[in-house]
N, C-alpha and C. Protein backbone atom coordinates (compact mmCIF):
# COMPACT_ATOMS: atom_id res chain seq x y z
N UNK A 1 173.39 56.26 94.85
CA UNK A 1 172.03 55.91 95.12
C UNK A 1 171.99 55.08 96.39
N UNK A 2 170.87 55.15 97.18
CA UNK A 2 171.18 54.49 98.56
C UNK A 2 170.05 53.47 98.34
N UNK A 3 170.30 52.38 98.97
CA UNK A 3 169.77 50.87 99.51
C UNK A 3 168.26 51.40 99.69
N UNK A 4 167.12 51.24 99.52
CA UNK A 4 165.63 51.04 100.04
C UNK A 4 165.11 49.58 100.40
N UNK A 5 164.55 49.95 101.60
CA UNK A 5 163.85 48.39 101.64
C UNK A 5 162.50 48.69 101.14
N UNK A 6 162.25 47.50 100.06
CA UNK A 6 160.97 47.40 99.42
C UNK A 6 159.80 46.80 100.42
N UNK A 7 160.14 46.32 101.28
CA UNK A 7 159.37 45.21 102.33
C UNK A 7 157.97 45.45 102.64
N UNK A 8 158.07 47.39 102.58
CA UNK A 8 156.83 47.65 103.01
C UNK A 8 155.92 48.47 101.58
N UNK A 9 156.34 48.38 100.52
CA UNK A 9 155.40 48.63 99.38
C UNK A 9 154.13 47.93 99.11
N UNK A 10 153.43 48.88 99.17
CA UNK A 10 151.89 48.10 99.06
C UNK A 10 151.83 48.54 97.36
N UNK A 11 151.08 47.83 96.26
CA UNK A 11 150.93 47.92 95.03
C UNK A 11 149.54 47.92 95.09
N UNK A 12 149.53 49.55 93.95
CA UNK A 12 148.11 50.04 93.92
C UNK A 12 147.61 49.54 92.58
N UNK A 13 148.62 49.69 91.90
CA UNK A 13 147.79 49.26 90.52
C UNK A 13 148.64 47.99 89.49
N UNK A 14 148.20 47.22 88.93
CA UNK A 14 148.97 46.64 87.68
C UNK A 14 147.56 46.37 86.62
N UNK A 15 149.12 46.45 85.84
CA UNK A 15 148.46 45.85 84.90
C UNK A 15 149.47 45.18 83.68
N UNK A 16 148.50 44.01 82.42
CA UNK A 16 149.75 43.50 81.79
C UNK A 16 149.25 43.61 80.24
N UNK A 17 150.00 43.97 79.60
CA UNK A 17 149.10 43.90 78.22
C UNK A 17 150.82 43.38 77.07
N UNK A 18 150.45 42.65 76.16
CA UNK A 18 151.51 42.38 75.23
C UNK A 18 153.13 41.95 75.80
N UNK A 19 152.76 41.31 77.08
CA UNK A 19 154.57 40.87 77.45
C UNK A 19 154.46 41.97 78.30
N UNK A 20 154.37 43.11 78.81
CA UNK A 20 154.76 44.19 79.32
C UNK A 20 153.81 44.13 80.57
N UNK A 21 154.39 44.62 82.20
CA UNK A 21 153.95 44.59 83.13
C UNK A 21 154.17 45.94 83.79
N UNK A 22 152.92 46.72 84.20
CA UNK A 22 153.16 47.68 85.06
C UNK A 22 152.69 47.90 86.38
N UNK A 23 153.49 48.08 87.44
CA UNK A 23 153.21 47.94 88.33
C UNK A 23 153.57 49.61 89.27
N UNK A 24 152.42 49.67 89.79
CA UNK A 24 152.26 50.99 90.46
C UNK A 24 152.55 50.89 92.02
N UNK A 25 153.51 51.17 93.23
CA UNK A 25 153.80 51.42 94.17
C UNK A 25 153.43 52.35 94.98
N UNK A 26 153.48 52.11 96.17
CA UNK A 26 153.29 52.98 97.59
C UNK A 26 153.68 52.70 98.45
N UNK A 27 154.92 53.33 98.92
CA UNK A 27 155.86 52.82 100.34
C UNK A 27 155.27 54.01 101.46
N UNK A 28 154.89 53.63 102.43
CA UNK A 28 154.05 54.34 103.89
C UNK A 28 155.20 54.57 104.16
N UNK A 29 156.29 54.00 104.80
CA UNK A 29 157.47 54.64 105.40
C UNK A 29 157.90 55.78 105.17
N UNK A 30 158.17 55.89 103.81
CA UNK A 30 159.25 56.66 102.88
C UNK A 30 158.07 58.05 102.45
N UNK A 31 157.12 57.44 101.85
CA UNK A 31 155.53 57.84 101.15
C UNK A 31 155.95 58.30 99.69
N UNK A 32 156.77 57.40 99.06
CA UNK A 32 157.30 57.12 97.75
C UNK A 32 156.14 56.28 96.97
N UNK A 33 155.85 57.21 95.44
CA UNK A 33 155.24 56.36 94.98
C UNK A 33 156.25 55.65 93.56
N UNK A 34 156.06 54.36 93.51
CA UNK A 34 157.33 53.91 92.57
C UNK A 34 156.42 53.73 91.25
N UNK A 35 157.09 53.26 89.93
CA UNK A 35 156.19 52.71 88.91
C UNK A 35 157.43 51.76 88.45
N UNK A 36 157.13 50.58 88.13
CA UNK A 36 158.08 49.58 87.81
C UNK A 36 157.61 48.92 86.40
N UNK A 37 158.36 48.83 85.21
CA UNK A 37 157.93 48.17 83.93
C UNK A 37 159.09 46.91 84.07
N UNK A 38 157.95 45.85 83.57
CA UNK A 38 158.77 44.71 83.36
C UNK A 38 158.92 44.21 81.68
N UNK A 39 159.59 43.88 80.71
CA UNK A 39 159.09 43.48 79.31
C UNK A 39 159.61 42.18 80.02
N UNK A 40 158.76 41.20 79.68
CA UNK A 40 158.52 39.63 80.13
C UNK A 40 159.25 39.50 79.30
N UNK A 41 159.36 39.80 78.16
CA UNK A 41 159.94 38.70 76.46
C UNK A 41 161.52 39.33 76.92
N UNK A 42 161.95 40.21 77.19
CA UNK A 42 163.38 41.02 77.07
C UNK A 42 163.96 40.71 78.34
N UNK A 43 163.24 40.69 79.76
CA UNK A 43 163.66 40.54 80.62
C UNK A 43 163.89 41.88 81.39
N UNK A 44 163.73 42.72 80.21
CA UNK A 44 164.41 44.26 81.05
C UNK A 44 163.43 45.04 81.78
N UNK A 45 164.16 45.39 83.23
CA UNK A 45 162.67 46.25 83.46
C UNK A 45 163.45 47.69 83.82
N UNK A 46 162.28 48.65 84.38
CA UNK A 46 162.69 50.15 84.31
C UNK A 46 161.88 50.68 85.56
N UNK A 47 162.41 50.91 86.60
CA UNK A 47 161.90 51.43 87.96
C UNK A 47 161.95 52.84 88.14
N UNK A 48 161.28 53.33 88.31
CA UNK A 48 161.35 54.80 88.45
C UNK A 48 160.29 55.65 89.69
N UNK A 49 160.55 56.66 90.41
CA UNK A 49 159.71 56.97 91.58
C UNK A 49 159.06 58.20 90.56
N UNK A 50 157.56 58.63 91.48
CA UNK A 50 157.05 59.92 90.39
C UNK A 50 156.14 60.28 91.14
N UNK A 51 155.79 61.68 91.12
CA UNK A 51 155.13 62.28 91.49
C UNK A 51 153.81 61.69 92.43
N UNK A 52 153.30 61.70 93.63
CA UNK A 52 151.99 61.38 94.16
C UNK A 52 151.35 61.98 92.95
N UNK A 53 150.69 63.66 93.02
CA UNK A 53 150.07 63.65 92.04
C UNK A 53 149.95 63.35 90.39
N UNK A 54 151.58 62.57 90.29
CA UNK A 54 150.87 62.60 89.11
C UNK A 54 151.08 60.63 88.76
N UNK A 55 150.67 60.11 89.62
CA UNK A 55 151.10 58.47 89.57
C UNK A 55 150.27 57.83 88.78
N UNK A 56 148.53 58.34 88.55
CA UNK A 56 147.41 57.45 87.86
C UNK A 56 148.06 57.96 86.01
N UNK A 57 148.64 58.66 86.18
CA UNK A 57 148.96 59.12 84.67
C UNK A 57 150.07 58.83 84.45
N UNK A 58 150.68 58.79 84.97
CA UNK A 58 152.36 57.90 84.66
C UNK A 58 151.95 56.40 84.69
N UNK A 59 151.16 55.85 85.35
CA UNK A 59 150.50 53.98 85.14
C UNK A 59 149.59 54.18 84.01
N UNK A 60 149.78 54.96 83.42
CA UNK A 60 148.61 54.96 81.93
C UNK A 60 150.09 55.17 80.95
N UNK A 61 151.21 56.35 81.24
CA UNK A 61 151.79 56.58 80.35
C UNK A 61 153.23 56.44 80.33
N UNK A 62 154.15 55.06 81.45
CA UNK A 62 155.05 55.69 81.69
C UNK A 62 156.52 55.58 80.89
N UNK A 63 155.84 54.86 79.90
CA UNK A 63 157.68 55.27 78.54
C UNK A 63 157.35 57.02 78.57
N UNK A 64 156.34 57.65 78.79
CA UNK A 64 156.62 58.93 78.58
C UNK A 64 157.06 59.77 80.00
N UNK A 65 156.93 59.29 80.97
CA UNK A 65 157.22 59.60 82.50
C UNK A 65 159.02 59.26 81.94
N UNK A 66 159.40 58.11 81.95
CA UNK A 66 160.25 57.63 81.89
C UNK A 66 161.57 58.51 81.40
N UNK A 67 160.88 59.18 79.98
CA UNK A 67 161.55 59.96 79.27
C UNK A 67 161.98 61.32 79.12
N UNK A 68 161.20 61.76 80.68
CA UNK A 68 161.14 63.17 81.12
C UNK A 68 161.73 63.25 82.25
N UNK A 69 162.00 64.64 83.08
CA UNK A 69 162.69 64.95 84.48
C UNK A 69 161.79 64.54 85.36
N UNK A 70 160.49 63.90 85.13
CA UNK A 70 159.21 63.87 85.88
C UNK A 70 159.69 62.59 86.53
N UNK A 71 160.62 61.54 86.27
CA UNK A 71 160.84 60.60 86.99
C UNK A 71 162.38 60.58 87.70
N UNK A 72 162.18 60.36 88.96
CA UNK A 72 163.09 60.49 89.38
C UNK A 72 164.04 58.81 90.00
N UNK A 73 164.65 59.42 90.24
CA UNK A 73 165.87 57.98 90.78
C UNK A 73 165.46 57.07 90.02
N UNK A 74 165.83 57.25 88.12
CA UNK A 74 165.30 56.08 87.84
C UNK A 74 166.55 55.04 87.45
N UNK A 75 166.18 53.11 87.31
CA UNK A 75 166.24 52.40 87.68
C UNK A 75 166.14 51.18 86.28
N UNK A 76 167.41 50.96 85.53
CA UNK A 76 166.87 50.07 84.18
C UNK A 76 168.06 48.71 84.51
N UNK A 77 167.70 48.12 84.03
CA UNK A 77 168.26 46.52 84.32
C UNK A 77 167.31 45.37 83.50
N UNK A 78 169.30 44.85 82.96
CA UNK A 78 168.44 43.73 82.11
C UNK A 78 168.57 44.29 80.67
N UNK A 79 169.28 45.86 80.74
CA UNK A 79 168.89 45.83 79.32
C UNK A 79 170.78 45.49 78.69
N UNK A 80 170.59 44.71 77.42
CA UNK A 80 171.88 44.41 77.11
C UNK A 80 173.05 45.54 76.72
N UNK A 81 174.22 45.42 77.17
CA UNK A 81 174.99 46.94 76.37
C UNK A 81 175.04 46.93 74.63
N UNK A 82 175.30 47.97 73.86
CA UNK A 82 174.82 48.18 72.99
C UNK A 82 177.12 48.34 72.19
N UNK A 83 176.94 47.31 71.68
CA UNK A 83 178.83 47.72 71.36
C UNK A 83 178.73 48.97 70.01
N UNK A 84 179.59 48.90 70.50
CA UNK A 84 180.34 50.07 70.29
C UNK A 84 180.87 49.94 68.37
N UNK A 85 180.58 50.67 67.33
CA UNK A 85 181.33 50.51 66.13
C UNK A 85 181.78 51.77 65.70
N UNK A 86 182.74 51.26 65.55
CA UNK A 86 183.39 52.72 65.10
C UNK A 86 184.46 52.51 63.00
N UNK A 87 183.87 53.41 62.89
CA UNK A 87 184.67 53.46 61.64
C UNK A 87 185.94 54.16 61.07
N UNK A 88 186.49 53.78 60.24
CA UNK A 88 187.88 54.04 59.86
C UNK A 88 187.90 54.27 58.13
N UNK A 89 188.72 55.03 58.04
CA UNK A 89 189.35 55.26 56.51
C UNK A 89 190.66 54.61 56.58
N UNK A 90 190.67 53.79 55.98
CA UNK A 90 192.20 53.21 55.32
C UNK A 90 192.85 53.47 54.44
């Protein structure tokens, strides 16, 4: 994945409801539109780029953007690793 400078993202939309922050992007340089989730309480957030046309509906829906090929170069941090258990017969 290569380095972007964020410097020039203008933010079209947010919004915050229950701990959770979404924030809608537009880089002029690049003409990337980003969508970024923050969970305030967890710390973890989830960056993902998506479609121009389809950006007002991914900022309405995007655990479901998230969860499809519809998002691309996506971007999670913050979230804890999950160990590992494994079981045995003795």
């Amino acid at each position: 994945m290569t380095a972007t400078n964020f410097t020039h993202r203008r933010e079209l939309a947010h919004r915050t409801a229950d701990g959770i922050e979404i924030s809608l992007f537009w880089s002029k340089p690049s003409t990337r539109v980003t969508l970024a989730v923050l969970d305030t309480r967890s710390d973890e957030t989830l960056e993902f780029d998506v479609d121009g046309s389809a950006a007002l509906d991914a900022f309405n829906h995007p655990y479901a953007y998230a969860a499809t090929g519809a998002a691309r170069n996506l971007v999670v941090t913050g979230v804890p690793a999950i160990p590992a258990t494994v079981a045995t017969d003795l």
